[in-house]
Protein backbone atom coordinates (compact mmCIF):
# COMPACT_ATOMS: atom_id res chain seq x y z
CA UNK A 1 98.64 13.16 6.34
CA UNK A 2 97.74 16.32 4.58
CA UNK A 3 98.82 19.94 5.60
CA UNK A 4 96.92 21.87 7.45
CA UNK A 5 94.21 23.98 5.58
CA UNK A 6 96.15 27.16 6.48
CA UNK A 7 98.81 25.74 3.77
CA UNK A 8 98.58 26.67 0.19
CA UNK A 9 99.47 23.28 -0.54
CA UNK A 10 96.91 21.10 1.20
CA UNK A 11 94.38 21.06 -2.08
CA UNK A 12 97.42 20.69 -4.47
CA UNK A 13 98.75 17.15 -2.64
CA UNK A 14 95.41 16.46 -2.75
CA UNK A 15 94.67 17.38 -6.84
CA UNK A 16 98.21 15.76 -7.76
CA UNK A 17 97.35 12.49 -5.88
CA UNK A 18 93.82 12.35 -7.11
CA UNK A 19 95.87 12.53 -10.93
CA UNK A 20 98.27 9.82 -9.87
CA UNK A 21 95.66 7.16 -9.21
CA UNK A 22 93.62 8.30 -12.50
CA UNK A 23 96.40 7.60 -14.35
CA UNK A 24 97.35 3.87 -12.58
CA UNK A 25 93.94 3.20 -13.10
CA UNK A 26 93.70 4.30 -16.92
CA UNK A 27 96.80 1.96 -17.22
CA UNK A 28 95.40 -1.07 -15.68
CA UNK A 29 91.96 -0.51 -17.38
CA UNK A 30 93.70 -0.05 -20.67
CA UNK A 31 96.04 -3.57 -20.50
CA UNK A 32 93.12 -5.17 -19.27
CA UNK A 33 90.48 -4.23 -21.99
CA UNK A 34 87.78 -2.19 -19.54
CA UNK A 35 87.16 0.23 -22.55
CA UNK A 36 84.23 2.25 -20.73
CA UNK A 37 86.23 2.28 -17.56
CA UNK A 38 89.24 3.62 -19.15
CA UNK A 39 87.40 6.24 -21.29
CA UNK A 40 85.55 7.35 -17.76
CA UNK A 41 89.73 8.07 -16.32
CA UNK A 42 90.50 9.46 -19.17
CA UNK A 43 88.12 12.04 -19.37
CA UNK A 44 88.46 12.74 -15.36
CA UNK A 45 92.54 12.99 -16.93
CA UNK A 46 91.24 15.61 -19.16
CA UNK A 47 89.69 17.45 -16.58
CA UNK A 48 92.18 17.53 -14.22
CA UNK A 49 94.83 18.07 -16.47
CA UNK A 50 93.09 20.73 -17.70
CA UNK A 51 91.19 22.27 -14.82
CA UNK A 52 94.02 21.53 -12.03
CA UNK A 53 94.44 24.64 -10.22
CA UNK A 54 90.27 25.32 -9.92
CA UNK A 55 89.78 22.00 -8.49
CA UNK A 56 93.30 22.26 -6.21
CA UNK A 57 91.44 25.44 -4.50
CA UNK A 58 88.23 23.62 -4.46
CA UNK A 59 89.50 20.32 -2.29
CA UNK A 60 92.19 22.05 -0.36
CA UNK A 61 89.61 25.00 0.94
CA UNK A 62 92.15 28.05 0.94
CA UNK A 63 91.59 30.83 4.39
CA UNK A 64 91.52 33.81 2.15
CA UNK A 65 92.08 35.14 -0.97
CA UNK A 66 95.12 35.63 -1.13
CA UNK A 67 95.93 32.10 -0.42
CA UNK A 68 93.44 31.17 -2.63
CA UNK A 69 94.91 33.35 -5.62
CA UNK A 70 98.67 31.38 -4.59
CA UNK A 71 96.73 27.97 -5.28
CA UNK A 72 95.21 29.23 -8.04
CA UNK A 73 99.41 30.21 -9.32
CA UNK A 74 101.07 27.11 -8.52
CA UNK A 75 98.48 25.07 -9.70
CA UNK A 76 98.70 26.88 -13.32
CA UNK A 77 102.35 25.48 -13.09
CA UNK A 78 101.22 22.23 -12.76
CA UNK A 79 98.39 21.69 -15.26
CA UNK A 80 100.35 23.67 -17.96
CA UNK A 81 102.85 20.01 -18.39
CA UNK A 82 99.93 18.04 -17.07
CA UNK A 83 97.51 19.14 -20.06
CA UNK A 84 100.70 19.14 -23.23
CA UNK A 85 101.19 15.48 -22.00
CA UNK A 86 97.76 14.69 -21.92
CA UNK A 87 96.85 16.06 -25.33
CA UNK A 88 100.29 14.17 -26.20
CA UNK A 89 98.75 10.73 -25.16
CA UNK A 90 95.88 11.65 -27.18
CA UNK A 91 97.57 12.33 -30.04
CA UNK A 92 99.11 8.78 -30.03
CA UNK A 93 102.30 9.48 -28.15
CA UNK A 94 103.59 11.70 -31.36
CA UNK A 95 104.83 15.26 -31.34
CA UNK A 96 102.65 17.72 -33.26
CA UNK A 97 103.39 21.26 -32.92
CA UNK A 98 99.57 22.07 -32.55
CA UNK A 99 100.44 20.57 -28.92
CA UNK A 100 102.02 24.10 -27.67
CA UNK A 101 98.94 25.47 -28.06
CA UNK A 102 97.05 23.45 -26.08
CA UNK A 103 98.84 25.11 -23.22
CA UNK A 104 96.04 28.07 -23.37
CA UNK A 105 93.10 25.73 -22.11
CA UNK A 106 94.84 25.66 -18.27
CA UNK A 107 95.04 29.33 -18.84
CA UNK A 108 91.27 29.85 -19.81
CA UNK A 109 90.77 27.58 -16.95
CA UNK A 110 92.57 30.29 -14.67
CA UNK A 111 91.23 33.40 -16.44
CA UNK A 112 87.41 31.72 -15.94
CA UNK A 113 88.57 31.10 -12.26
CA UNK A 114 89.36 34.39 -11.59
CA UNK A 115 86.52 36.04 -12.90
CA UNK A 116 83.78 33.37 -10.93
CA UNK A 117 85.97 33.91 -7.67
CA UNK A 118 85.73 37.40 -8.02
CA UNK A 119 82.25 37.53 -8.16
CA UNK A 120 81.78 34.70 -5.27
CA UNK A 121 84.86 34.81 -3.07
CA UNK A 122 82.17 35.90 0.02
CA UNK A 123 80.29 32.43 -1.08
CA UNK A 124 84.04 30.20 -1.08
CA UNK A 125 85.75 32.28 2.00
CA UNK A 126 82.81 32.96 4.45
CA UNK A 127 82.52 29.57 6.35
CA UNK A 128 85.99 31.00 7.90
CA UNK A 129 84.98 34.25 8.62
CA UNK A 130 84.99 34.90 12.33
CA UNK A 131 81.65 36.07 13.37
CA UNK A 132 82.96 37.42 16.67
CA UNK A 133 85.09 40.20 15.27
């Protein structure tokens, strides 16, 4: 069902339909009154809105760094829209222009990224390292 873990885009499928079913499920606990449910989707929203491209290269478990830091690209594309609508929603489904600026937490959420895979890329790449060569 998913790509192969060779392919960049095995942990963004993954992220993007992880998001889908938060966001049925924060619309069917919402018309149906689960108020602690729907606040625990929302939040998970929040962080995957906001957090999508560290948690993309988490689940899809990129072969090297390089494919890791492609992950780490195209999944800034995609929580960029993913966090302005969320703060949108939040802001009762009204356009503020304090809403382009929430476009900078994905960012600090890649900036952060790079810095801890930096420092631990042996610790997320070394289960693939061939111990033969």
């Amino acid at each position: 069902m998913f790509p192969p873990r060779s392919s960049v885009w095995r942990g963004i499928i993954f992220t993007s339909i992880l998001f889908v079913v938060d966001f049925v499920l924060h619309i069917i606990f919402a018309a149906n009154g689960w108020d602690i449910a729907f606040k625990v989707v929302a939040i998970e929203l929040a962080i995957l809105s906001i957090c999508f491209a560290p948690i993309a290269l988490l689940f899809g478990g990129p072969i090297n760094h390089e494919d890791g830091l492609e992950v780490i690209r195209i999944g800034t594309w995609f929580a960029v829209p993913l966090t302005v609508g969320y703060f949108w929603a939040v802001n009762g489904m009204a356009w503020s222009i304090w809403l382009i600026g929430t476009m900078v937490f994905p960012l600090i959420s890649r900036t952060l990224w790079y810095q801890w895979e930096r420092r631990f890329s042996l610790l997320l790449y070394s289960p693939l390292i061939d111990e033969e060569e």
